[in-house]
PDB file of N, CA and C in Angstrom:
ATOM      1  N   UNK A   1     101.848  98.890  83.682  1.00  0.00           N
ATOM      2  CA  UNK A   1     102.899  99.544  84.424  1.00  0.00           C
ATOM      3  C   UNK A   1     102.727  99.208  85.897  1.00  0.00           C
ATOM      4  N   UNK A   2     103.698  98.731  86.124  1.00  0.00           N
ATOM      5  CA  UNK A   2     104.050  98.781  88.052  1.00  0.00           C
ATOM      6  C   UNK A   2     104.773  99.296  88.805  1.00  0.00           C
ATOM      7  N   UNK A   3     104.262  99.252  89.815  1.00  0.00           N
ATOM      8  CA  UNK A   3     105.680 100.096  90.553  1.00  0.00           C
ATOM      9  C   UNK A   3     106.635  99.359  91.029  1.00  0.00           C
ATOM     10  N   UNK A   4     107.717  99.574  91.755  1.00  0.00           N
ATOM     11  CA  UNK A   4     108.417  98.539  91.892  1.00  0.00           C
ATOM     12  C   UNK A   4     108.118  97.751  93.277  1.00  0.00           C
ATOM     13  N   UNK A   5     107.791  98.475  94.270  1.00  0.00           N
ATOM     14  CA  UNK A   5     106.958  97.655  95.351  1.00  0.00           C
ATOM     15  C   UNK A   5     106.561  96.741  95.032  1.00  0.00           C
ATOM     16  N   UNK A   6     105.345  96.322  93.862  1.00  0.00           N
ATOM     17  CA  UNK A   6     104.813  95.553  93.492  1.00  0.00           C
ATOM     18  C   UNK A   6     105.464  94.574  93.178  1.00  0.00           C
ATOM     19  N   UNK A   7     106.330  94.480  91.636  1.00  0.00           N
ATOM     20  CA  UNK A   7     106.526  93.559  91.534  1.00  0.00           C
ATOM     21  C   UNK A   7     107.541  92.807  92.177  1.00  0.00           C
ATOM     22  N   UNK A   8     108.456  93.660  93.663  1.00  0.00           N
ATOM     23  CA  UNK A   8     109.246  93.093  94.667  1.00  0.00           C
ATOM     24  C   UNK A   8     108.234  91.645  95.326  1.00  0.00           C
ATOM     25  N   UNK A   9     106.668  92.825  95.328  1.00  0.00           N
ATOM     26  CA  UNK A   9     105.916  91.797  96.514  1.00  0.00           C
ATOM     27  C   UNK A   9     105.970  90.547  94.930  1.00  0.00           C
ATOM     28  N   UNK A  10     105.390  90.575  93.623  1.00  0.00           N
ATOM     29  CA  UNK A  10     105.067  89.245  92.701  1.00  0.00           C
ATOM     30  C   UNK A  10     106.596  88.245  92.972  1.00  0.00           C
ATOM     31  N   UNK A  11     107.451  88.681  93.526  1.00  0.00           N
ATOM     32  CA  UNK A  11     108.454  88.032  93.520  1.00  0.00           C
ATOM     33  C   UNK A  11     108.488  86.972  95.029  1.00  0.00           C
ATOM     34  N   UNK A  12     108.276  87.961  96.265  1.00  0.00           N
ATOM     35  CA  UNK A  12     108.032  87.287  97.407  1.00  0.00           C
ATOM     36  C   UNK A  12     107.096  86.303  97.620  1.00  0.00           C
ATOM     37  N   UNK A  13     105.539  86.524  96.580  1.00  0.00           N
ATOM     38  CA  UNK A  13     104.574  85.856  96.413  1.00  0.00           C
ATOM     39  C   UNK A  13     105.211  84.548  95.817  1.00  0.00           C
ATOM     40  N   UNK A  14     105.933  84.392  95.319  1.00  0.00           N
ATOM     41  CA  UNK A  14     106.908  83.285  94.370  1.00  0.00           C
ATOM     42  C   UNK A  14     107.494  82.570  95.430  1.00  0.00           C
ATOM     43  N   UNK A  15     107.296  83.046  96.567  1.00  0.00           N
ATOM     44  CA  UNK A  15     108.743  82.408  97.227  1.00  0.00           C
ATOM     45  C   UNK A  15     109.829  82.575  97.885  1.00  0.00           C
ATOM     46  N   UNK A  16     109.777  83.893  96.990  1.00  0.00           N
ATOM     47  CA  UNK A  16     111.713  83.901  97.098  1.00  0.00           C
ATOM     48  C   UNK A  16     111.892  85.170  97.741  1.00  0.00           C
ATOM     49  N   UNK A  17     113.302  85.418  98.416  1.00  0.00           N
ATOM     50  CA  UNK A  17     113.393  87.204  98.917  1.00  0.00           C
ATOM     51  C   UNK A  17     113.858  87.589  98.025  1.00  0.00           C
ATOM     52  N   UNK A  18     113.549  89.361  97.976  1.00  0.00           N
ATOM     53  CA  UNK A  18     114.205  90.238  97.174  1.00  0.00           C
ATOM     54  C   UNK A  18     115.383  90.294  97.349  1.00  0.00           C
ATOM     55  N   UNK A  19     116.213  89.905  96.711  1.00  0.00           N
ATOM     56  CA  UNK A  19     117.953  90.431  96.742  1.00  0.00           C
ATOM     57  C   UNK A  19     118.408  91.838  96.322  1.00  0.00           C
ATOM     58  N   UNK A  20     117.878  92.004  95.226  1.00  0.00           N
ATOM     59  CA  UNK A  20     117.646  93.251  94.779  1.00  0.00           C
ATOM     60  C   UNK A  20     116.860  93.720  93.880  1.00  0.00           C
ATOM     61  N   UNK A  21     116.657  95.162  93.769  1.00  0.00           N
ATOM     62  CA  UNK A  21     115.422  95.738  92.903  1.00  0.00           C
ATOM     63  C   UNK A  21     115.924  97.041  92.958  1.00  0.00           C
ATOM     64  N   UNK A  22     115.950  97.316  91.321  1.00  0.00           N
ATOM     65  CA  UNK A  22     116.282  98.350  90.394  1.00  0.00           C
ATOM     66  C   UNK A  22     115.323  98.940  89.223  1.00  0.00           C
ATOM     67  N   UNK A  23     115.426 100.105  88.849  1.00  0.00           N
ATOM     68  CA  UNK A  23     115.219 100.708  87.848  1.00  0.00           C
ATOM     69  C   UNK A  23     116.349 100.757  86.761  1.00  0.00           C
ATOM     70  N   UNK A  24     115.599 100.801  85.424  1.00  0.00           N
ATOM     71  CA  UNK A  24     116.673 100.817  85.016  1.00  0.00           C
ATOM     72  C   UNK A  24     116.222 101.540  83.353  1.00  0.00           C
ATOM     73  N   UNK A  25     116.643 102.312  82.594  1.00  0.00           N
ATOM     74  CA  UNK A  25     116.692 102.817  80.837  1.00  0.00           C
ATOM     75  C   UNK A  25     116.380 104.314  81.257  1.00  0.00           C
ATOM     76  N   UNK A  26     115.857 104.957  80.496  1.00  0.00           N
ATOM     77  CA  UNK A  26     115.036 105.744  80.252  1.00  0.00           C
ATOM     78  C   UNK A  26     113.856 106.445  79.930  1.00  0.00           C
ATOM     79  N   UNK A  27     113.474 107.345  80.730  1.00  0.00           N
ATOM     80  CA  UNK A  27     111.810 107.357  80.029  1.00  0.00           C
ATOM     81  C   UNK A  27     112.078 108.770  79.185  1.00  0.00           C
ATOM     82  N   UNK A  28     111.375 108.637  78.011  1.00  0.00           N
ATOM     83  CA  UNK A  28     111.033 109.094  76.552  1.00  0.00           C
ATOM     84  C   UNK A  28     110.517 110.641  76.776  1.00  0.00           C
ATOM     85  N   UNK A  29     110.682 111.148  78.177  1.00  0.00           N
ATOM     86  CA  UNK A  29     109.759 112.668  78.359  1.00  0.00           C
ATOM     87  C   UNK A  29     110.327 114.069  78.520  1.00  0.00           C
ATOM     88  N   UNK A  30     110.036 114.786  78.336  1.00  0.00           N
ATOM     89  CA  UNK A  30     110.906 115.784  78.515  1.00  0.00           C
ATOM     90  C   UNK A  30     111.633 116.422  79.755  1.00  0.00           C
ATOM     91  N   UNK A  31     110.893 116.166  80.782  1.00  0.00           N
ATOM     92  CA  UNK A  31     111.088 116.250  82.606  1.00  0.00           C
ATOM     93  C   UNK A  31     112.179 115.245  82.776  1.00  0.00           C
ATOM     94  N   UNK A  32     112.615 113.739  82.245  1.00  0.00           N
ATOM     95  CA  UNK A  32     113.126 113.176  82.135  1.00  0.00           C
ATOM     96  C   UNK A  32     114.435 113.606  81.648  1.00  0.00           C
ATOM     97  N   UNK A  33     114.388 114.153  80.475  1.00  0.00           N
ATOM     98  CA  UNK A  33     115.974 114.953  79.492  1.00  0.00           C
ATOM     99  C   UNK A  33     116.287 115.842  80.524  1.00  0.00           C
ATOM    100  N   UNK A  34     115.386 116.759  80.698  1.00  0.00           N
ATOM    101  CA  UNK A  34     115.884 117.556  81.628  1.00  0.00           C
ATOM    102  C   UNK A  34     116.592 117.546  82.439  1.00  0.00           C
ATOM    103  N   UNK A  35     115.668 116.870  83.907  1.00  0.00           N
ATOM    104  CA  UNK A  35     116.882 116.272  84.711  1.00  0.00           C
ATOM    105  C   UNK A  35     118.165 116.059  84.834  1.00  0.00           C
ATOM    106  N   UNK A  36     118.300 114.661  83.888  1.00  0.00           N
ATOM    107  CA  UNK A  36     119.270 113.777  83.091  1.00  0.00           C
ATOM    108  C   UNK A  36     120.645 115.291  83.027  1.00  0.00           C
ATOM    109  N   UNK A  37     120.107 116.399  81.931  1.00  0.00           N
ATOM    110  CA  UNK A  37     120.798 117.310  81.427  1.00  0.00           C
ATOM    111  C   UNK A  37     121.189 118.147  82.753  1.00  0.00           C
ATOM    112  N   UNK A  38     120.364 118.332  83.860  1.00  0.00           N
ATOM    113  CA  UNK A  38     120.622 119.619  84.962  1.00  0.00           C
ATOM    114  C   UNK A  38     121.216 118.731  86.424  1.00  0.00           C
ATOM    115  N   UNK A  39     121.138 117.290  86.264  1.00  0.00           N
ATOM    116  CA  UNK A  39     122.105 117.058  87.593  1.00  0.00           C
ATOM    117  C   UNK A  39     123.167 115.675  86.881  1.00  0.00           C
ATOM    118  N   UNK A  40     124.329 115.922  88.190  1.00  0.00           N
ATOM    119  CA  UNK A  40     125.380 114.963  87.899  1.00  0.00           C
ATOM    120  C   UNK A  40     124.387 113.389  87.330  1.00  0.00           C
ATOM    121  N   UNK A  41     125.301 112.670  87.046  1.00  0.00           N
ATOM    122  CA  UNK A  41     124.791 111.645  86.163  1.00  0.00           C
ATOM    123  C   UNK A  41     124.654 110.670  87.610  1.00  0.00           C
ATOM    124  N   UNK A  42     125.431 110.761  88.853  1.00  0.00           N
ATOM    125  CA  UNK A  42     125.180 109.856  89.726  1.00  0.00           C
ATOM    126  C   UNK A  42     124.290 109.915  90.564  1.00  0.00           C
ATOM    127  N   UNK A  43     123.499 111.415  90.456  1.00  0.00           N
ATOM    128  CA  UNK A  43     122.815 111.951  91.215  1.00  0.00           C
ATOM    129  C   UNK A  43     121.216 111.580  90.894  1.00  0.00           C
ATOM    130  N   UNK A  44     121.816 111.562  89.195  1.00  0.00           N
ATOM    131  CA  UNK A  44     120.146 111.665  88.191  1.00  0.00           C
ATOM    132  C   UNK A  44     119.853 109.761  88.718  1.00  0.00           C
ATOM    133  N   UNK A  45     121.278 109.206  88.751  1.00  0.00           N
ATOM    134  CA  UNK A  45     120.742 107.799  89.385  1.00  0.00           C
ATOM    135  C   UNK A  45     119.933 107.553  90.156  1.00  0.00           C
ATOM    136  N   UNK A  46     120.191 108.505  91.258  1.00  0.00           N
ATOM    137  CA  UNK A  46     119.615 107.918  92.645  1.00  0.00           C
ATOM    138  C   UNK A  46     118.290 108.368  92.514  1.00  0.00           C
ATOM    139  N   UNK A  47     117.890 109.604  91.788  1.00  0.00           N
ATOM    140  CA  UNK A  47     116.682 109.996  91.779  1.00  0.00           C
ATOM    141  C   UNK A  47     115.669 109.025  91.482  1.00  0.00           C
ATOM    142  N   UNK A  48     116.294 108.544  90.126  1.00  0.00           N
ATOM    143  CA  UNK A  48     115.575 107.245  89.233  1.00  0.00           C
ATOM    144  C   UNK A  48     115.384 105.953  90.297  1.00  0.00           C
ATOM    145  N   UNK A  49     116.154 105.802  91.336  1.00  0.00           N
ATOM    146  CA  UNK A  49     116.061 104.964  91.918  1.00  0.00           C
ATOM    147  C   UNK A  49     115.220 104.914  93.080  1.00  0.00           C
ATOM    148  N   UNK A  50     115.475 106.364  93.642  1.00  0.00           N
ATOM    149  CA  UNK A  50     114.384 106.572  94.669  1.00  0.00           C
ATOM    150  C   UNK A  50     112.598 106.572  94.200  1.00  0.00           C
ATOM    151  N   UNK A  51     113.071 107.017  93.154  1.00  0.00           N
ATOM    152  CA  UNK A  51     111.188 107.355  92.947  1.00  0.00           C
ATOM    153  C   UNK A  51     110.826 106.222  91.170  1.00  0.00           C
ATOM    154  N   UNK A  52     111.703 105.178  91.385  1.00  0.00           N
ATOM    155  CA  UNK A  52     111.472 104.446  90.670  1.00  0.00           C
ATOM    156  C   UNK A  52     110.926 104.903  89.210  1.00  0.00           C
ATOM    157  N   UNK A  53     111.571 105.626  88.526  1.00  0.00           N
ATOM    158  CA  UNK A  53     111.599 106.146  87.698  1.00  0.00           C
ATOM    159  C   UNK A  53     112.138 105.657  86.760  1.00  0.00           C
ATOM    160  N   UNK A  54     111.776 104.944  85.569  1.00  0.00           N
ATOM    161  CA  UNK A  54     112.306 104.480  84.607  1.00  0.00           C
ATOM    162  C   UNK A  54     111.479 103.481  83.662  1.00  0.00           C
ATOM    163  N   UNK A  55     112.133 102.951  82.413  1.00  0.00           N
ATOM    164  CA  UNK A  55     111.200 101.932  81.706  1.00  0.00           C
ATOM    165  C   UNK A  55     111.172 100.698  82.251  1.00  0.00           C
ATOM    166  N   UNK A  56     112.307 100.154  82.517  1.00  0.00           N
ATOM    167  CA  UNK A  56     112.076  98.946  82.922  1.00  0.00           C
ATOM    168  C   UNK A  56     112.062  98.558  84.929  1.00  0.00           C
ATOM    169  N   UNK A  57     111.846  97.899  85.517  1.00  0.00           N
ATOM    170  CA  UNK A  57     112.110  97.296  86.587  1.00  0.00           C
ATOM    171  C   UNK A  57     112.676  95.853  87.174  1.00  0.00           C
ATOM    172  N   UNK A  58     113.591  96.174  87.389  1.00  0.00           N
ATOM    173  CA  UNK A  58     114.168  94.743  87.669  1.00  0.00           C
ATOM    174  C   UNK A  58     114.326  94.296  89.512  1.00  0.00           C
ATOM    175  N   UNK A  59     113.625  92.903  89.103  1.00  0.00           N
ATOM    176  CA  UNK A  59     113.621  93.088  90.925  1.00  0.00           C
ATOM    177  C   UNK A  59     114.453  91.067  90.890  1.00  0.00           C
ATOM    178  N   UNK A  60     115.551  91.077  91.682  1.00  0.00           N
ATOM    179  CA  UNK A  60     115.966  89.638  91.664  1.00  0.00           C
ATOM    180  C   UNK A  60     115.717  88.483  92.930  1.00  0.00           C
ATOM    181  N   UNK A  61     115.370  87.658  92.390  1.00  0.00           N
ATOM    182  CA  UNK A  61     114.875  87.025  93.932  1.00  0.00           C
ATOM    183  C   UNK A  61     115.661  85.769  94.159  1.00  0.00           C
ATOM    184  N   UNK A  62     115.846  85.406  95.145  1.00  0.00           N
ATOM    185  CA  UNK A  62     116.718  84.281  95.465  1.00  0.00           C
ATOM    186  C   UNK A  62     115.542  83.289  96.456  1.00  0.00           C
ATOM    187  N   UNK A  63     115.970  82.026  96.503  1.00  0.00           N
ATOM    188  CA  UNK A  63     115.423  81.416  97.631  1.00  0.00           C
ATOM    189  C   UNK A  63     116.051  81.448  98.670  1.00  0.00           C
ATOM    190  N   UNK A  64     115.280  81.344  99.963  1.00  0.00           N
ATOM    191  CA  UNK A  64     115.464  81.839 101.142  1.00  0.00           C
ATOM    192  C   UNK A  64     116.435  80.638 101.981  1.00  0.00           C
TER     193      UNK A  64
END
């Protein structure tokens, strides 16, 4: 597991700049449903996004 910092920097280490970097699915926990269930769905986004919360991470890199 990484955070997404990280694998922004395995990407820069490559070369290339971050264009962008996302979270993205769901995690399997109950703090997770919760959430999900107690705020707007655009809101539960940003959360996931701020605190990188999620299964997968996607970070895209372009050359500079």
């Amino acid at each position: 597991m990484y955070p997404r910092k990280q694998v922004d920097a395995f990407v820069r280490r490559a070369g290339l700049r971050v264009r962008e970097s996302f979270v993205y699915g769901e995690v399997p926990t109950r703090a997770a449903r919760n959430l999900e269930r107690l705020l707007p769905g655009a809101l539960y986004r940003q959360v996931q996004r701020i605190w990188t919360y999620g299964m997968g991470i996607c970070s895209v890199g372009e050359r500079e």
